[in-house]
PDB file of N, CA and C in Angstrom:
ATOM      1  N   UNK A   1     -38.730  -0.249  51.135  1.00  0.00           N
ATOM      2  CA  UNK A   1     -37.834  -1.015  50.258  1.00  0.00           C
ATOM      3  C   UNK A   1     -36.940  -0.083  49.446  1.00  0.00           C
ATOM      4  N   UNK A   2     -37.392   1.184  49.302  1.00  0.00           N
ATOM      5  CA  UNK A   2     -36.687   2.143  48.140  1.00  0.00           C
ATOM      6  C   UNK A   2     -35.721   2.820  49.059  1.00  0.00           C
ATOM      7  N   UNK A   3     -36.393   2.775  50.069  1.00  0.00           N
ATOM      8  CA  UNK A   3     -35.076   3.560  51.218  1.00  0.00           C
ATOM      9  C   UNK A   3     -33.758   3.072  50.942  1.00  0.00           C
ATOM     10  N   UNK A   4     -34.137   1.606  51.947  1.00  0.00           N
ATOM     11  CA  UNK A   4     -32.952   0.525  51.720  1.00  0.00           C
ATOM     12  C   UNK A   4     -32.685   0.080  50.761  1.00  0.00           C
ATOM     13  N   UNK A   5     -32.620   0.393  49.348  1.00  0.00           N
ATOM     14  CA  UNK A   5     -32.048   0.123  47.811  1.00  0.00           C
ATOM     15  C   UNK A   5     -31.269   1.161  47.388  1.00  0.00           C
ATOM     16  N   UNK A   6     -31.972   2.379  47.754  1.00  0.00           N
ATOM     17  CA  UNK A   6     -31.473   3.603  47.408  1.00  0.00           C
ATOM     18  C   UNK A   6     -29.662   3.961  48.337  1.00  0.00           C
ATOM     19  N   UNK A   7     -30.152   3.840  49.673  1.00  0.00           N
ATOM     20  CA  UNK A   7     -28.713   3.593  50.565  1.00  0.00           C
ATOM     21  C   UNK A   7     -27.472   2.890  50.182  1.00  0.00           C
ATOM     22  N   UNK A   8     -27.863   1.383  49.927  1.00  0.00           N
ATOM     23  CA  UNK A   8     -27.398   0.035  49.082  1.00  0.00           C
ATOM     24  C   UNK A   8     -26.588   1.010  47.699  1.00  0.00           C
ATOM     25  N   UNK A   9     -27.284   1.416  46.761  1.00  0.00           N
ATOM     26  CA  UNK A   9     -26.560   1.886  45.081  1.00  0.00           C
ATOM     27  C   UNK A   9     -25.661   3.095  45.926  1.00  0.00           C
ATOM     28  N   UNK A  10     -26.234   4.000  46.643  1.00  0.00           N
ATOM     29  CA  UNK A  10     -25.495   5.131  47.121  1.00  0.00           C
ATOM     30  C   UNK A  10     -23.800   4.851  47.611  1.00  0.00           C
ATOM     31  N   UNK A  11     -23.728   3.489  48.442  1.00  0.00           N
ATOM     32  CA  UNK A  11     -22.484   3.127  48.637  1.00  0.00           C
ATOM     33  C   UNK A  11     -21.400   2.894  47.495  1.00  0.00           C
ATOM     34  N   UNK A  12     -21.871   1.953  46.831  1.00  0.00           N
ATOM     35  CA  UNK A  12     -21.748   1.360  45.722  1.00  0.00           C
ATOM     36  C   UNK A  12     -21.016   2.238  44.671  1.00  0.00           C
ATOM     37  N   UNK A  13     -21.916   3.518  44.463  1.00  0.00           N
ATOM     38  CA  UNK A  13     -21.543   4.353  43.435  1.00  0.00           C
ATOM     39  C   UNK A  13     -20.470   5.326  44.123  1.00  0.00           C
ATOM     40  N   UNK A  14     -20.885   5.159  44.915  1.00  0.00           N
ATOM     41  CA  UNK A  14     -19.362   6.151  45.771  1.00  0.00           C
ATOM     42  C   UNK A  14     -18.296   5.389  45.466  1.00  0.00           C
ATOM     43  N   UNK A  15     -17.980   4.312  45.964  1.00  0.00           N
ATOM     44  CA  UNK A  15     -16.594   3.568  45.418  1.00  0.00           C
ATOM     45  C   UNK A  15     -16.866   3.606  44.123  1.00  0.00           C
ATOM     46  N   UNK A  16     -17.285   3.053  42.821  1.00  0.00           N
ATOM     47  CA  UNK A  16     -17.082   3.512  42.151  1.00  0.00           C
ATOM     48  C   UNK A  16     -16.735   4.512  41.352  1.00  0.00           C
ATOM     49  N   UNK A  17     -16.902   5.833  41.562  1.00  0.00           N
ATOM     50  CA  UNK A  17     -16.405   7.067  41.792  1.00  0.00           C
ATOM     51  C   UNK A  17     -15.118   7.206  41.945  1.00  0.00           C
ATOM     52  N   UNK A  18     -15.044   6.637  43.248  1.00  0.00           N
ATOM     53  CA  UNK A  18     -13.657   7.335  43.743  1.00  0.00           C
ATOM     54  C   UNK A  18     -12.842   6.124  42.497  1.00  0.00           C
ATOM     55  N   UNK A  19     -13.037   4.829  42.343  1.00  0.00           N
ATOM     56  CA  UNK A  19     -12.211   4.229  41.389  1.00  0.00           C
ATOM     57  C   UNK A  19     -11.808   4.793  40.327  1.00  0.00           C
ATOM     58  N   UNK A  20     -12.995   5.542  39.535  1.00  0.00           N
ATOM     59  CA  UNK A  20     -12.626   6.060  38.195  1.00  0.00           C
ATOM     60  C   UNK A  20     -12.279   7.322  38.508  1.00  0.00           C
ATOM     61  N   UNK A  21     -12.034   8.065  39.836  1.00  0.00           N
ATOM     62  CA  UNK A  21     -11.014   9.164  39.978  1.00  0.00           C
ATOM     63  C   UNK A  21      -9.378   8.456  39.908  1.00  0.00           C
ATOM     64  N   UNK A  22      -9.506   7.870  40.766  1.00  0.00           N
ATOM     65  CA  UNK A  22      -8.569   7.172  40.659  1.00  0.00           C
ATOM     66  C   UNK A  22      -7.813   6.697  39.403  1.00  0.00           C
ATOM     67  N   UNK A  23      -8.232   6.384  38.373  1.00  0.00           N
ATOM     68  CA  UNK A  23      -7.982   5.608  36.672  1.00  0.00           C
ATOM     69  C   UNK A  23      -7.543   7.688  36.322  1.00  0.00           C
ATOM     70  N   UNK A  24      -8.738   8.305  36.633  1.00  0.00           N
ATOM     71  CA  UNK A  24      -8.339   9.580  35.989  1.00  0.00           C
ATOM     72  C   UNK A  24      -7.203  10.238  36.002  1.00  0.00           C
ATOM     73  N   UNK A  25      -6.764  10.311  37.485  1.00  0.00           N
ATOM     74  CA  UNK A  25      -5.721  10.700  38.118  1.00  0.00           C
ATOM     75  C   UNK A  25      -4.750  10.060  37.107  1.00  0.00           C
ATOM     76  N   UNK A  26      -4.684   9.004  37.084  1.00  0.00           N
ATOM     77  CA  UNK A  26      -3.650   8.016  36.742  1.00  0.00           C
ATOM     78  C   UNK A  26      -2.980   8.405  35.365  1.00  0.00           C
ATOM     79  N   UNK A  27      -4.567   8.969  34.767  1.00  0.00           N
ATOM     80  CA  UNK A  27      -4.327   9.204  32.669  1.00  0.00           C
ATOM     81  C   UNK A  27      -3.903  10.654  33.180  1.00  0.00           C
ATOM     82  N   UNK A  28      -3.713  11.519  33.708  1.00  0.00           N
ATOM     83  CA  UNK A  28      -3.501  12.582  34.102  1.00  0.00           C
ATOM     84  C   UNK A  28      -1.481  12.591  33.981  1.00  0.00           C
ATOM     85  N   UNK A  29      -1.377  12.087  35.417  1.00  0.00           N
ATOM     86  CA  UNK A  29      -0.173  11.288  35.045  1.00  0.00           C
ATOM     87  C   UNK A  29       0.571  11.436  34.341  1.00  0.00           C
ATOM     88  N   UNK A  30       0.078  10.158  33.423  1.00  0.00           N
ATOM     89  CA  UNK A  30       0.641   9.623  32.196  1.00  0.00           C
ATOM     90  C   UNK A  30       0.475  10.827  31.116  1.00  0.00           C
ATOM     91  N   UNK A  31      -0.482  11.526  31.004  1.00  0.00           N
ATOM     92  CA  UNK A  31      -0.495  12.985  30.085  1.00  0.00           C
ATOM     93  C   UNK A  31       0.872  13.886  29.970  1.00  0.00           C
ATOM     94  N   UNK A  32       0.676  14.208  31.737  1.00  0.00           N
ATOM     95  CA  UNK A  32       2.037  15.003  31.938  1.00  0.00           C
ATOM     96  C   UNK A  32       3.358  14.888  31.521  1.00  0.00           C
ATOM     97  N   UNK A  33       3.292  13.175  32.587  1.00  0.00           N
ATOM     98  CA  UNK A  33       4.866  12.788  31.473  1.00  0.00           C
ATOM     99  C   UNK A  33       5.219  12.830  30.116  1.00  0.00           C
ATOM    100  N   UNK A  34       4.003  12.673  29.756  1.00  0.00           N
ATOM    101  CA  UNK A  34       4.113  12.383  27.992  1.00  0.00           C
ATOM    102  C   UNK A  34       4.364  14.080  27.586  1.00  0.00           C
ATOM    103  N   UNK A  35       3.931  15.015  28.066  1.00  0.00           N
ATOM    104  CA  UNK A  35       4.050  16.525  27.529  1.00  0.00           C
ATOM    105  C   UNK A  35       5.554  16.381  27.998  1.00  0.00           C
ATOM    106  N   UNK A  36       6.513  16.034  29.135  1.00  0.00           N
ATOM    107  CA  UNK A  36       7.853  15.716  29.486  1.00  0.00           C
ATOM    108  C   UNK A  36       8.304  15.238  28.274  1.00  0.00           C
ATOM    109  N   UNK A  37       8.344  14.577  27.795  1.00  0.00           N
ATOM    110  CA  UNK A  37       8.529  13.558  26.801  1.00  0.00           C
ATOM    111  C   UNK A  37       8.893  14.245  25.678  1.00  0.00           C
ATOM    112  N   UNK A  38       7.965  14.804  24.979  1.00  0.00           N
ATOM    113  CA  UNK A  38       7.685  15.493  23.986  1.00  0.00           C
ATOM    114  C   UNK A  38       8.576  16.487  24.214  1.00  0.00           C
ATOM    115  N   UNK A  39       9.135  17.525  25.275  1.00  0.00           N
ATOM    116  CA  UNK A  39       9.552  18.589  25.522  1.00  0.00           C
ATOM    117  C   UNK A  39      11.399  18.432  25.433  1.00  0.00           C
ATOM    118  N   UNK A  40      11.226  16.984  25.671  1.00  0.00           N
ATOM    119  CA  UNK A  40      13.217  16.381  25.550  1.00  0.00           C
ATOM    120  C   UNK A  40      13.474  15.785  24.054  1.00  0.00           C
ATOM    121  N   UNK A  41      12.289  15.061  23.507  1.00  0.00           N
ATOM    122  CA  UNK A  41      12.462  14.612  22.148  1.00  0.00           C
ATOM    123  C   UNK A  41      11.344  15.578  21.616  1.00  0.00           C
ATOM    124  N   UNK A  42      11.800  15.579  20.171  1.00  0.00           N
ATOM    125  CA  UNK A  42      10.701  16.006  19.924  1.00  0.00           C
ATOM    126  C   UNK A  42       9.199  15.863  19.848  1.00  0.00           C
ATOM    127  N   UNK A  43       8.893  14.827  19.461  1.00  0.00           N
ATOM    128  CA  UNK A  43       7.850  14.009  19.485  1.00  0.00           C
ATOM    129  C   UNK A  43       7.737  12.416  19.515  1.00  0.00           C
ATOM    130  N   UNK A  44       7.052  11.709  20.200  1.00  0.00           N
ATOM    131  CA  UNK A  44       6.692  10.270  20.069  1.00  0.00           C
ATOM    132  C   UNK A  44       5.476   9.654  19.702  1.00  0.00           C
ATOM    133  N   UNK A  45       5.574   9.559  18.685  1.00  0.00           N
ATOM    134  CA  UNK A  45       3.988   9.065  17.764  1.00  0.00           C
ATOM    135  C   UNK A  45       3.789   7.668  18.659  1.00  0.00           C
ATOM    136  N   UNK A  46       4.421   7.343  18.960  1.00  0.00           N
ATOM    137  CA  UNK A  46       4.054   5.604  19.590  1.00  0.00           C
ATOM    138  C   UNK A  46       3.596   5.876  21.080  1.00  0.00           C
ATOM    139  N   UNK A  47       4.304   6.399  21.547  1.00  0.00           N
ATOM    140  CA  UNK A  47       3.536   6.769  22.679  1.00  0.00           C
ATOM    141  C   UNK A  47       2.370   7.462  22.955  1.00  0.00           C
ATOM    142  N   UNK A  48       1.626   8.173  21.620  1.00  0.00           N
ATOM    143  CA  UNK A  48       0.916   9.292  21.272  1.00  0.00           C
ATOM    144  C   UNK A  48      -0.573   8.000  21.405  1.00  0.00           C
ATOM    145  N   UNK A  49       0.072   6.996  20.441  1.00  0.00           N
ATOM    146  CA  UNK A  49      -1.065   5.883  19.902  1.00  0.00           C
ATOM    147  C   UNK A  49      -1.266   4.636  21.410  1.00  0.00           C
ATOM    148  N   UNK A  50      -0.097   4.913  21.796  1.00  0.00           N
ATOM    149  CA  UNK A  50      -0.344   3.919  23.451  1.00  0.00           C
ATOM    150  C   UNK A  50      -1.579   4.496  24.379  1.00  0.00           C
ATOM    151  N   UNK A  51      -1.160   6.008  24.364  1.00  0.00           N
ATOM    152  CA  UNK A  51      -1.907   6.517  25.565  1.00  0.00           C
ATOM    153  C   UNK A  51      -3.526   6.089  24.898  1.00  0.00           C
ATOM    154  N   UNK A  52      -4.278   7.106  23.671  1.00  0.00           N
ATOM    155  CA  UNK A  52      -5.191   6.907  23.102  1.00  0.00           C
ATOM    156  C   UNK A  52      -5.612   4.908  23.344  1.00  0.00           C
ATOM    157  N   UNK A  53      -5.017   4.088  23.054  1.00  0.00           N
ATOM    158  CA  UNK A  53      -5.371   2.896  23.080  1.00  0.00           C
ATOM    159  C   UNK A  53      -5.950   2.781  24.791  1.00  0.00           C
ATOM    160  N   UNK A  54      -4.729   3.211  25.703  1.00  0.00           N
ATOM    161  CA  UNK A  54      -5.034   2.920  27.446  1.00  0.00           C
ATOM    162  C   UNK A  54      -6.777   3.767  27.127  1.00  0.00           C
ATOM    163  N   UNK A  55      -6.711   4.612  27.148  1.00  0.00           N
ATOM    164  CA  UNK A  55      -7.872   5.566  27.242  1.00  0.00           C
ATOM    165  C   UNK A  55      -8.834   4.673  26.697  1.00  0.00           C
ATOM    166  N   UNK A  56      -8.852   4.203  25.447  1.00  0.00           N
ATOM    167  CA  UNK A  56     -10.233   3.170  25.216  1.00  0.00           C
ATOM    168  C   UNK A  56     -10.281   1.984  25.567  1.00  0.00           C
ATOM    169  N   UNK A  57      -9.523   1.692  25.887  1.00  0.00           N
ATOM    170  CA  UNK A  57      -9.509  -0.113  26.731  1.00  0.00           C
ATOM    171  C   UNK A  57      -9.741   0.715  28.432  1.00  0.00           C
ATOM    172  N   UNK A  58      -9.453   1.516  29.070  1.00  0.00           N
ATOM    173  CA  UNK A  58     -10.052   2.158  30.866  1.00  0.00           C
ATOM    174  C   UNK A  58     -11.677   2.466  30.346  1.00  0.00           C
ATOM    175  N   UNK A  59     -11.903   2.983  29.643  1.00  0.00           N
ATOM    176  CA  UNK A  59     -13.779   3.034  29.018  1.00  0.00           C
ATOM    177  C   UNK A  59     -14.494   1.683  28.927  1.00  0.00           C
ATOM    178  N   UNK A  60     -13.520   1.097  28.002  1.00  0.00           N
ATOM    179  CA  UNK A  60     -14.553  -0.726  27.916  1.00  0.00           C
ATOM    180  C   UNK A  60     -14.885  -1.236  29.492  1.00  0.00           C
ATOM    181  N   UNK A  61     -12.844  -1.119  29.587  1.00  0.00           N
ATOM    182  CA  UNK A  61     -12.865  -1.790  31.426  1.00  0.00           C
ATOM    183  C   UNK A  61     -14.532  -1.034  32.583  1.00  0.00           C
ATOM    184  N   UNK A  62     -14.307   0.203  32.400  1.00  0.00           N
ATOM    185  CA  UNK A  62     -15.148   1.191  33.677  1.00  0.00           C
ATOM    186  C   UNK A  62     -16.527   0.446  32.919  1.00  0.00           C
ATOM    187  N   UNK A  63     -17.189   0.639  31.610  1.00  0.00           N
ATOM    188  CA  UNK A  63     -18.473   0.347  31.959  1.00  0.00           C
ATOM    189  C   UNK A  63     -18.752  -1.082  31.734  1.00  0.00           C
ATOM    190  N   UNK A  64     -17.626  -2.321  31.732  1.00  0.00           N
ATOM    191  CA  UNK A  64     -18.138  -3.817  32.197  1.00  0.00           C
ATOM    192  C   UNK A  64     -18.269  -3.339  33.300  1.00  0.00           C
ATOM    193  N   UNK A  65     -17.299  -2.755  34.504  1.00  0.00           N
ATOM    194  CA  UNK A  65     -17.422  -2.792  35.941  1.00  0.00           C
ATOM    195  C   UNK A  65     -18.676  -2.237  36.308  1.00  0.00           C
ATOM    196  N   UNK A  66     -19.033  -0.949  35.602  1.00  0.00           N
ATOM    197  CA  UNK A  66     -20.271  -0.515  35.905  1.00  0.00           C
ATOM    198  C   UNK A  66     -21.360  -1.156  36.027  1.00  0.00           C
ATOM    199  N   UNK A  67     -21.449  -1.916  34.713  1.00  0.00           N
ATOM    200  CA  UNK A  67     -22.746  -2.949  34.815  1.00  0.00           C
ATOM    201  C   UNK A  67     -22.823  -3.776  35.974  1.00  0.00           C
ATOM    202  N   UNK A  68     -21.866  -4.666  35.731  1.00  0.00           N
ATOM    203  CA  UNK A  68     -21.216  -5.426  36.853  1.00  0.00           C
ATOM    204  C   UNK A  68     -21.939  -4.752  38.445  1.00  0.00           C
ATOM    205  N   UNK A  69     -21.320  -4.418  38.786  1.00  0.00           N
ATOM    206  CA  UNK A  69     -21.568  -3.948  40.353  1.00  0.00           C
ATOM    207  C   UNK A  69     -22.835  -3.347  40.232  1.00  0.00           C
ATOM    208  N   UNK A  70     -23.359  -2.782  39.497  1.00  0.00           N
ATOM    209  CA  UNK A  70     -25.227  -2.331  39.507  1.00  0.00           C
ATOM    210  C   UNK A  70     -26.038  -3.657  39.555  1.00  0.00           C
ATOM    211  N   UNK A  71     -25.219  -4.747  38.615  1.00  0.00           N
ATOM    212  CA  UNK A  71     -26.265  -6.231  38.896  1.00  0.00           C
ATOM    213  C   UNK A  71     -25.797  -6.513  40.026  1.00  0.00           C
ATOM    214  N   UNK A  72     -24.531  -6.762  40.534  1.00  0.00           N
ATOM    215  CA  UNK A  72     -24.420  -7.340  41.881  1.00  0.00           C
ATOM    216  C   UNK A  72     -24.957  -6.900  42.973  1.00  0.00           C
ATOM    217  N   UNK A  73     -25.217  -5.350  42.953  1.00  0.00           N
ATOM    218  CA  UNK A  73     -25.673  -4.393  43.781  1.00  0.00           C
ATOM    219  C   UNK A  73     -27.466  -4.904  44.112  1.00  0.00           C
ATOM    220  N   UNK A  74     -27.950  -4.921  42.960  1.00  0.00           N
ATOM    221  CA  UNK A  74     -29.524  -4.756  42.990  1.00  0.00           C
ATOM    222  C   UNK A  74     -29.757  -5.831  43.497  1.00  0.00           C
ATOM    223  N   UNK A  75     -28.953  -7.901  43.086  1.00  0.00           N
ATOM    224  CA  UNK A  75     -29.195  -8.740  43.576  1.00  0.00           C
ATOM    225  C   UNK A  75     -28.919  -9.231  45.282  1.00  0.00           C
ATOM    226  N   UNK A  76     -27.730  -8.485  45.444  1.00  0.00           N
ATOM    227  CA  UNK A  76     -27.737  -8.198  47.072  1.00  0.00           C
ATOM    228  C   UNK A  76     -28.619  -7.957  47.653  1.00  0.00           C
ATOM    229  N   UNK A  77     -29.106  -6.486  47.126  1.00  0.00           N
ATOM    230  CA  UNK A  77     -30.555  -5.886  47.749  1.00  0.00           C
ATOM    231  C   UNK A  77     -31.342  -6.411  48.184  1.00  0.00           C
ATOM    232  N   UNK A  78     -31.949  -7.040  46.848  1.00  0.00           N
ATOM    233  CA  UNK A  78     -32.990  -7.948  46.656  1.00  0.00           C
ATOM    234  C   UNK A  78     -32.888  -9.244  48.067  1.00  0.00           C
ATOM    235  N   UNK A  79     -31.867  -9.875  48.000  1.00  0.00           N
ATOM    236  CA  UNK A  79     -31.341 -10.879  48.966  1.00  0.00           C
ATOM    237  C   UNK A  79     -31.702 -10.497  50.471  1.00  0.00           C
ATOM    238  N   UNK A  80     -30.795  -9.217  50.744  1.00  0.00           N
ATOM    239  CA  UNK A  80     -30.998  -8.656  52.093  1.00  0.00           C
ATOM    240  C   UNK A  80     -32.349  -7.811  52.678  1.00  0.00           C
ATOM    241  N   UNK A  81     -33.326  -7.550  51.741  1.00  0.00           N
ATOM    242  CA  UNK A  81     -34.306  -7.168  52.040  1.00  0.00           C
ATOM    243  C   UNK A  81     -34.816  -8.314  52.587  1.00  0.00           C
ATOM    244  N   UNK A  82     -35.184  -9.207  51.357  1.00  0.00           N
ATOM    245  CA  UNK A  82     -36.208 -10.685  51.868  1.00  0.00           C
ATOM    246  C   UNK A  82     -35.517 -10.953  53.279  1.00  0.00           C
ATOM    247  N   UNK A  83     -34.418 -11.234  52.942  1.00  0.00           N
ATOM    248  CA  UNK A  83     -33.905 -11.763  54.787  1.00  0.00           C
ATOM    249  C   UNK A  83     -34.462 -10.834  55.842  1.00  0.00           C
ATOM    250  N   UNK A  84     -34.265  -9.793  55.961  1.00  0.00           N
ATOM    251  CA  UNK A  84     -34.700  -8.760  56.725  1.00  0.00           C
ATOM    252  C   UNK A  84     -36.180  -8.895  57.056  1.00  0.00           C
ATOM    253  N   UNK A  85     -37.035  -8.886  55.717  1.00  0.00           N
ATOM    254  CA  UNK A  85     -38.321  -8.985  55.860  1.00  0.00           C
ATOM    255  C   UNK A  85     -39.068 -10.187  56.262  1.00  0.00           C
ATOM    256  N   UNK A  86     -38.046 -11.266  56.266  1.00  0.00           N
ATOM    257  CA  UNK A  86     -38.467 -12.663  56.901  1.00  0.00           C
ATOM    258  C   UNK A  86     -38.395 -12.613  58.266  1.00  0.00           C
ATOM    259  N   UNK A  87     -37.176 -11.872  59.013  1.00  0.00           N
ATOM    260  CA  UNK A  87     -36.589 -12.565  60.138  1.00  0.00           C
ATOM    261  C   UNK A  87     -37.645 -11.581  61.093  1.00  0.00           C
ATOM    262  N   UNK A  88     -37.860 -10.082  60.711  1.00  0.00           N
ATOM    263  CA  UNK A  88     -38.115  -9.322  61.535  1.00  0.00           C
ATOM    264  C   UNK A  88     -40.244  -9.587  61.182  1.00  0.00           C
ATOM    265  N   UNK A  89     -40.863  -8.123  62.222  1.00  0.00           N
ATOM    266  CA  UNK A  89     -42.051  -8.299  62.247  1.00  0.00           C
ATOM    267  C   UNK A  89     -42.671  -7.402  60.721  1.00  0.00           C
ATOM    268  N   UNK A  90     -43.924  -7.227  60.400  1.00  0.00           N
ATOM    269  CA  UNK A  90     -44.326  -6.255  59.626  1.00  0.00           C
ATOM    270  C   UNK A  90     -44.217  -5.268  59.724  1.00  0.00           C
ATOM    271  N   UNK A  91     -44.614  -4.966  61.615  1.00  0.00           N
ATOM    272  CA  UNK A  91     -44.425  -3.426  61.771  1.00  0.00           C
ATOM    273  C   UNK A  91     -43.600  -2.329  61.731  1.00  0.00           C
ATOM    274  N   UNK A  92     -41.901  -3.539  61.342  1.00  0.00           N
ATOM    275  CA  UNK A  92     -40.928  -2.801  61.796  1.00  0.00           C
ATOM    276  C   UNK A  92     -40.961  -2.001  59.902  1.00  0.00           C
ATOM    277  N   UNK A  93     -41.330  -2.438  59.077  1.00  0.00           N
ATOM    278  CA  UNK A  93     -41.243  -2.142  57.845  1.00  0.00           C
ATOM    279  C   UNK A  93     -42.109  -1.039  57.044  1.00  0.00           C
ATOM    280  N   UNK A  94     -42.931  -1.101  58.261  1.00  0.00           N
ATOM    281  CA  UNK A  94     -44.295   0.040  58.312  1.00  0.00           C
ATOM    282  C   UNK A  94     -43.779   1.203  57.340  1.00  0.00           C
ATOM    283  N   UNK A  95     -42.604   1.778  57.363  1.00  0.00           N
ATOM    284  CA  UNK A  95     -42.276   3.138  56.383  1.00  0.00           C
ATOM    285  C   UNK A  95     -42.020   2.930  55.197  1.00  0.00           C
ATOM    286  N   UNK A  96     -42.469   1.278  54.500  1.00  0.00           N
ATOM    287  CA  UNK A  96     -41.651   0.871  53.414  1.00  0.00           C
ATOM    288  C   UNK A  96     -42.980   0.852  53.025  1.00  0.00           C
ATOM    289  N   UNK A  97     -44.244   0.679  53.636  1.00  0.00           N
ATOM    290  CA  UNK A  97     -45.004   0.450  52.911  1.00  0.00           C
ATOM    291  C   UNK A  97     -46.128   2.189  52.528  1.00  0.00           C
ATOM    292  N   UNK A  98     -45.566   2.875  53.251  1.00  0.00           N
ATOM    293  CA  UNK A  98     -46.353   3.876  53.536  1.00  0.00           C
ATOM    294  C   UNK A  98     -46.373   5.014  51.732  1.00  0.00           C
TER     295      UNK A  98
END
């Protein structure tokens, strides 16, 4: 059972991953331009207080999602094991119990 749970989160957290590379990349970005920014005007306090705001509203966003997909994840599991363990014999499960 820990095999096939462990496989199950392993996917899971990989896309997740690559998502919040993805968000990173993105504030990365938006960093650069903003050092652009700064380098033609002198400074932009409003844009200074935008970025900081994106940055804590992508944190709230990443760990609802986090939770999120760890419950959806575990209740899948849970789902596709029993099916598995209904349809097939005992023996085939033999390493789950060992």
């Amino acid at each position: 059972m820990f095999i096939f749970e462990i496989d199950m989160m392993n996917s899971v957290y990989m896309w997740y991953k690559l998502l919040y590379k993805m968000i990173e990349i993105s504030i990365i970005i938006y960093i650069m331009e903003m050092i652009n920014y700064v380098k033609i005007k002198k400074i932009c306090i409003f844009k200074l207080i935008y970025y900081m705001m994106m940055k804590y509203m992508i944190n709230k966003m990443m760990n609802a999602i986090k939770s999120k997909i760890l419950l959806n994840c575990i209740n899948y599991n849970m789902m596709m094991y029993y099916n598995i363990k209904n349809k097939m014999n005992k023996n085939y499960f033999g390493i789950f119990y060992h």
